[in-house]
Protein backbone atom coordinates (compact mmCIF):
# COMPACT_ATOMS: atom_id res chain seq x y z
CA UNK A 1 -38.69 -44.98 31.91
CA UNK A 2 -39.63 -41.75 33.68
CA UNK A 3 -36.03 -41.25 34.90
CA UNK A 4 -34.45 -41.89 31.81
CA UNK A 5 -36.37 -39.29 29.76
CA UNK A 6 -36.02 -36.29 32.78
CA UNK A 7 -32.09 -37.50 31.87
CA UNK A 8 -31.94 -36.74 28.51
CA UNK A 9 -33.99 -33.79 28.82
CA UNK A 10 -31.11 -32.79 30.60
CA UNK A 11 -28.06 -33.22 28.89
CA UNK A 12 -29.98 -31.50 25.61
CA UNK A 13 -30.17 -28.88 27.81
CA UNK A 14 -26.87 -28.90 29.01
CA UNK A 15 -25.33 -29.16 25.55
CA UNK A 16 -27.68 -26.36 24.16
CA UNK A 17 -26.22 -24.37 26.89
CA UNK A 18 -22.47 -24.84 25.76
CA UNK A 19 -23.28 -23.98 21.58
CA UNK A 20 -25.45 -21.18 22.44
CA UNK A 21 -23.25 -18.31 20.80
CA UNK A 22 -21.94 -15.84 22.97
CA UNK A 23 -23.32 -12.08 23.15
CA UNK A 24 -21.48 -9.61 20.76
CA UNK A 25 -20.96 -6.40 19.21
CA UNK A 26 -19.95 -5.60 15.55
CA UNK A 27 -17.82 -2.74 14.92
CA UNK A 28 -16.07 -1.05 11.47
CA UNK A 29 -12.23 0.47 11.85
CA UNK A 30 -11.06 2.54 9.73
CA UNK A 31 -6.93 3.12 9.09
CA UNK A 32 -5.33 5.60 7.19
CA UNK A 33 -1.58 5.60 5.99
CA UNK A 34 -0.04 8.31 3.94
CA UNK A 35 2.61 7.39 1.68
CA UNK A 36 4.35 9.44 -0.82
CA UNK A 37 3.79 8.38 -4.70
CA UNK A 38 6.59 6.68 -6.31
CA UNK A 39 5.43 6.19 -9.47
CA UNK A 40 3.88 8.61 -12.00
CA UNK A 41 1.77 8.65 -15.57
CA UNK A 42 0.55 11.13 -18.32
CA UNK A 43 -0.83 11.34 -21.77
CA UNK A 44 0.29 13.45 -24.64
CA UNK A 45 -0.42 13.25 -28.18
CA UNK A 46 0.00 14.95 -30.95
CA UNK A 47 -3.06 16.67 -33.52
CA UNK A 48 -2.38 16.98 -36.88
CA UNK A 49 -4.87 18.75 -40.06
CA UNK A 50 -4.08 18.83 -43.56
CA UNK A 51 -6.03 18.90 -46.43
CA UNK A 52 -5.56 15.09 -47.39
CA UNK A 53 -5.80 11.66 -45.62
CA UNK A 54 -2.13 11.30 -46.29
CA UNK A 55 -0.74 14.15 -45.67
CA UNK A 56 -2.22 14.22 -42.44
CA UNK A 57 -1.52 11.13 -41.76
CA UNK A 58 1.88 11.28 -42.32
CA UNK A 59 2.85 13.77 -40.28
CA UNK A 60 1.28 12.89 -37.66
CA UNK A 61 3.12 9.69 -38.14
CA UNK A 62 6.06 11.66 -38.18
CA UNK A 63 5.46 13.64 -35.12
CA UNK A 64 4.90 10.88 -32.60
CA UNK A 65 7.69 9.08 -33.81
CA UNK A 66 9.66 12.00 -32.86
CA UNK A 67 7.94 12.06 -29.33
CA UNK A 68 8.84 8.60 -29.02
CA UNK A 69 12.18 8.79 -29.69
CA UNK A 70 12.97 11.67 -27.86
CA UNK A 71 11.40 10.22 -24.68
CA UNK A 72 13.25 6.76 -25.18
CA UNK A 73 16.61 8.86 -25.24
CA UNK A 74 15.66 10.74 -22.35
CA UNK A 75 15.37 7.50 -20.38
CA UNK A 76 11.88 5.89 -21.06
CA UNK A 77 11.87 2.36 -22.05
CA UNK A 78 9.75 0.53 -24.31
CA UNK A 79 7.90 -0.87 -21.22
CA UNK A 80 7.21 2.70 -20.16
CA UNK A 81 5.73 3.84 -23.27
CA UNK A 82 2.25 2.73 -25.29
CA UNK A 83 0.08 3.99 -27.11
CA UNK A 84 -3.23 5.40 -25.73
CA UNK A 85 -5.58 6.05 -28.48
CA UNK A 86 -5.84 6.81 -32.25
CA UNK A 87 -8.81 9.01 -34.40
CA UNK A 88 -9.05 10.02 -37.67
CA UNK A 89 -11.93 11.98 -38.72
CA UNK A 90 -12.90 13.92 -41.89
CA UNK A 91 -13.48 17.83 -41.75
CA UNK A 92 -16.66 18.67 -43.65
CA UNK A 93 -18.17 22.06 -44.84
CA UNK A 94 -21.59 22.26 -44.03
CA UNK A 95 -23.55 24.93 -46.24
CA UNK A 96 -27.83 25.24 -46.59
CA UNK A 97 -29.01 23.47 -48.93
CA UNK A 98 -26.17 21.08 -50.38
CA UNK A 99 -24.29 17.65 -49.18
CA UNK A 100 -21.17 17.94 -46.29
CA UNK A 101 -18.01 18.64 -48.43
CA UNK A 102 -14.68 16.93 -46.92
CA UNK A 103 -12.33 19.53 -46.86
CA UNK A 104 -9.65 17.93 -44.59
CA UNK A 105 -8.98 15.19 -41.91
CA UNK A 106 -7.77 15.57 -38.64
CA UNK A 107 -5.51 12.75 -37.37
CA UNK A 108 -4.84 12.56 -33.65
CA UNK A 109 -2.62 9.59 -31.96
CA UNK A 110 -1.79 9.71 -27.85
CA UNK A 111 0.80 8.08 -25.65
CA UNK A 112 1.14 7.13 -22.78
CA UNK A 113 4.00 7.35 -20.02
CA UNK A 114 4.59 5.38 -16.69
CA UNK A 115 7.53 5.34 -14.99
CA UNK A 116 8.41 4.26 -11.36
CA UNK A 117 10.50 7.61 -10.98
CA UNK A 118 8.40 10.48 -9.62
CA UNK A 119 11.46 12.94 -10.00
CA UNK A 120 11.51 12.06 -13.67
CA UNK A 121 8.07 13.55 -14.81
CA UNK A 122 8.98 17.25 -15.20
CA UNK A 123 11.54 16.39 -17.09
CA UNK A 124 9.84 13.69 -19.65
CA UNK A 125 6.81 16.08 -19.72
CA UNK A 126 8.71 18.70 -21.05
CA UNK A 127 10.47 16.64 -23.61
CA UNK A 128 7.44 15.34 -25.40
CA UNK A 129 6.60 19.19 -25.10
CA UNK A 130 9.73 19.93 -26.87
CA UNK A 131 9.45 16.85 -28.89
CA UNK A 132 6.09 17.98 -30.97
CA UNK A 133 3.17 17.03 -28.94
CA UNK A 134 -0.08 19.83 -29.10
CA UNK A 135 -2.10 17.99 -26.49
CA UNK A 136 -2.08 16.89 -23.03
CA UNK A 137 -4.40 15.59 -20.54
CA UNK A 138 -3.29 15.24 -16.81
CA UNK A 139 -0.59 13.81 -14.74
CA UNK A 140 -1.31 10.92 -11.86
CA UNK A 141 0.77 9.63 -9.27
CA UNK A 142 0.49 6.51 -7.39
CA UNK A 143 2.26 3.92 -5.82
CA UNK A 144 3.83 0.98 -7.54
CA UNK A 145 3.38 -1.69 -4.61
CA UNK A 146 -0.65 -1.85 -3.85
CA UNK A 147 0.22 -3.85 -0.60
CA UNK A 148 2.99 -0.80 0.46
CA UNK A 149 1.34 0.76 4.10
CA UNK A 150 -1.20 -2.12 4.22
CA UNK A 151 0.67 -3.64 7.47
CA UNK A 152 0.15 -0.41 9.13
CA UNK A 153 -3.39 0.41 7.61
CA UNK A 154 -4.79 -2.52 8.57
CA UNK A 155 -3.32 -2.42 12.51
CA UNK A 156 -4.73 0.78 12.57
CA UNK A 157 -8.16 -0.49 11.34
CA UNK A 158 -8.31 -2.96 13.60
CA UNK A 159 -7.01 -0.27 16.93
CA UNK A 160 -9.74 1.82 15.59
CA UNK A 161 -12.48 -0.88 15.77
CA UNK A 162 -11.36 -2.00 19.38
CA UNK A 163 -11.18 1.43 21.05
CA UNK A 164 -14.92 2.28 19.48
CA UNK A 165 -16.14 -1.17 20.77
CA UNK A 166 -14.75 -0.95 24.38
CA UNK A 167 -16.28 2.54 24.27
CA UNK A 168 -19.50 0.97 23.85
CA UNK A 169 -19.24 -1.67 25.99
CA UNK A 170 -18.19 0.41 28.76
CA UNK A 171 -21.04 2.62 28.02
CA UNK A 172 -23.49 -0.66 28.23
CA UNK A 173 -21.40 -1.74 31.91
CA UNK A 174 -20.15 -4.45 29.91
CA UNK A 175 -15.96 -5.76 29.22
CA UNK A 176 -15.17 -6.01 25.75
CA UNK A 177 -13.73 -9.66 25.18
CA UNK A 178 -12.03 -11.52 22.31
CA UNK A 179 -12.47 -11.09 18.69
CA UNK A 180 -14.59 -13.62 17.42
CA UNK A 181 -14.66 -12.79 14.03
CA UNK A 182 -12.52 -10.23 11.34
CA UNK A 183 -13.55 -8.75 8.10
CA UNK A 184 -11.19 -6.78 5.76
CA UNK A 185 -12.61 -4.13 3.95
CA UNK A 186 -11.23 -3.13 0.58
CA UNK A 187 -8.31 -0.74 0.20
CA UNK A 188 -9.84 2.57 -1.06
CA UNK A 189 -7.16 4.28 -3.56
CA UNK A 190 -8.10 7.83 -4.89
CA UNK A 191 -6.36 9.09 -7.47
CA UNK A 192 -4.20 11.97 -7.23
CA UNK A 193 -4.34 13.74 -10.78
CA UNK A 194 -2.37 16.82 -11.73
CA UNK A 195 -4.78 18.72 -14.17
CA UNK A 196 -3.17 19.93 -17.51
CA UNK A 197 -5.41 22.08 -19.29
CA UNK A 198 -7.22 20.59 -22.33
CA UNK A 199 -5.24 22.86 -24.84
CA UNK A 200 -2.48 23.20 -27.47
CA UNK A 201 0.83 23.22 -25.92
CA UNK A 202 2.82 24.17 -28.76
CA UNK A 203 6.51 24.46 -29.22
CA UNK A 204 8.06 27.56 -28.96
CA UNK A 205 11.72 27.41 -28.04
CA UNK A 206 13.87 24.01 -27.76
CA UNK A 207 15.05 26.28 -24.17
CA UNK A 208 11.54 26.09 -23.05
CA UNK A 209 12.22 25.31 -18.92
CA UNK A 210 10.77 22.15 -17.37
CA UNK A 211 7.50 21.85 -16.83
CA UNK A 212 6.94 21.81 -12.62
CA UNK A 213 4.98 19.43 -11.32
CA UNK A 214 4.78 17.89 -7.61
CA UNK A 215 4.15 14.48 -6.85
CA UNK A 216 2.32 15.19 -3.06
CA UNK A 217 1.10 12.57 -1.24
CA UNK A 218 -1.63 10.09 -1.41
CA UNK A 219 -3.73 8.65 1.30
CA UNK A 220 -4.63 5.10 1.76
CA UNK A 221 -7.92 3.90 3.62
CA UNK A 222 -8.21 0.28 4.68
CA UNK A 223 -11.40 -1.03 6.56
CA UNK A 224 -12.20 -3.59 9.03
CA UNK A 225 -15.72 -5.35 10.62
CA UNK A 226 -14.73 -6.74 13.74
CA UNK A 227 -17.06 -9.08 16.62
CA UNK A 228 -16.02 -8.86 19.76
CA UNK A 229 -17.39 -11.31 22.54
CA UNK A 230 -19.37 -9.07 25.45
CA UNK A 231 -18.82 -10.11 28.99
């Protein structure tokens, strides 16, 4: 009986030994790929005040209808185009000592561009500039393709992970072994606006140049955890 239990005790201990986990580190990697934008977006919209709900109305109506139009023939599809946002608020007179008196409305409607044509957004800027629109926001460019650069991000995530946890290892007197385990991070994407300031841009000549913008570049950040085995 004795030799039987001193037996078992053994082989628990012998298969305790072989699922103990082996020692590790846990790293982060960071890779960065710059890419140039190939796709862009911007607002515009057009203001309009008259002294009745219709009339204001109306042309406004009128206006962005114009817009569209002239951006469609200047190559923007119906895909490319939507609208952004519509108001219409009443203009009071405020005076001590009596009710708000509507003296006018103010009707504002904005659209929206995005095209997959960086080299295009000078030149559709400055038509819906041309076109009618008062107001503008801000430009952004991105990239179409989220996954474009992520082969090479991620690689250089994971390169950057390894070399920080052999550096540590070696700094322990250990050898870094195999990855036992990999965690992607998420993609960080910051936005690349080009500000427009928050004013009328009113027509003044149908020769007015085109309006010069650059597309730059835009950085992409992709993140790894890593475990590596320690030997």
């Amino acid at each position: 009986m004795r030799l039987i239990f001193v037996t078992l005790a053994l082989i628990a201990t012998s298969a305790f030994a072989q699922v103990a986990p082996p020692e590790s580190i846990t790293v982060g990697g960071t890779g960065r790929v710059t890419l140039r934008p190939d796709r862009f977006t911007f607002n515009v919209g057009v203001q309009t005040v008259a002294p009745t709900l219709d009339a204001a109305l109306n042309e406004n109506n009128q206006r962005v209808s114009a817009v569209i139009a002239a951006l469609k023939k200047a190559g923007a599809t119906d895909a490319e185009i939507r609208t952004a946002g519509f108001s219409l608020y009443p203009q009071q007179d405020y005076r001590e000592g009596k009710l708000p008196r509507i003296v006018g409305y103010q009707v504002s409607n904005s659209i929206t561009v995005t095209k997959n044509a960086v080299a295009d957004a000078g030149r559709l800027l400055q038509t819906a500039v041309n076109a009618g629109v008062n107001q503008a926001s801000n430009i952004e460019f991105r990239n179409a393709d989220p996954a474009r650069g992520r082969d090479e991000g991620l690689r250089a995530a994971y390169e950057d992970a390894r070399a920080k946890a052999t550096l540590l290892a070696s700094a322990a007197g250990r050898t870094l072994g195999r990855a036992l385990m990999i965690s992607e991070g998420s993609a960080e994407r910051p936005p690349q606006p080009y500000p427009m300031p928050q004013r009328a841009m009113m027509k003044e000549s149908a020769q007015i140049s085109e309006v010069p913008v650059e597309g730059g570049t835009e950085e992409i950040s992709f993140t790894v955890t890593v475990v590596f085995e320690l030997r």
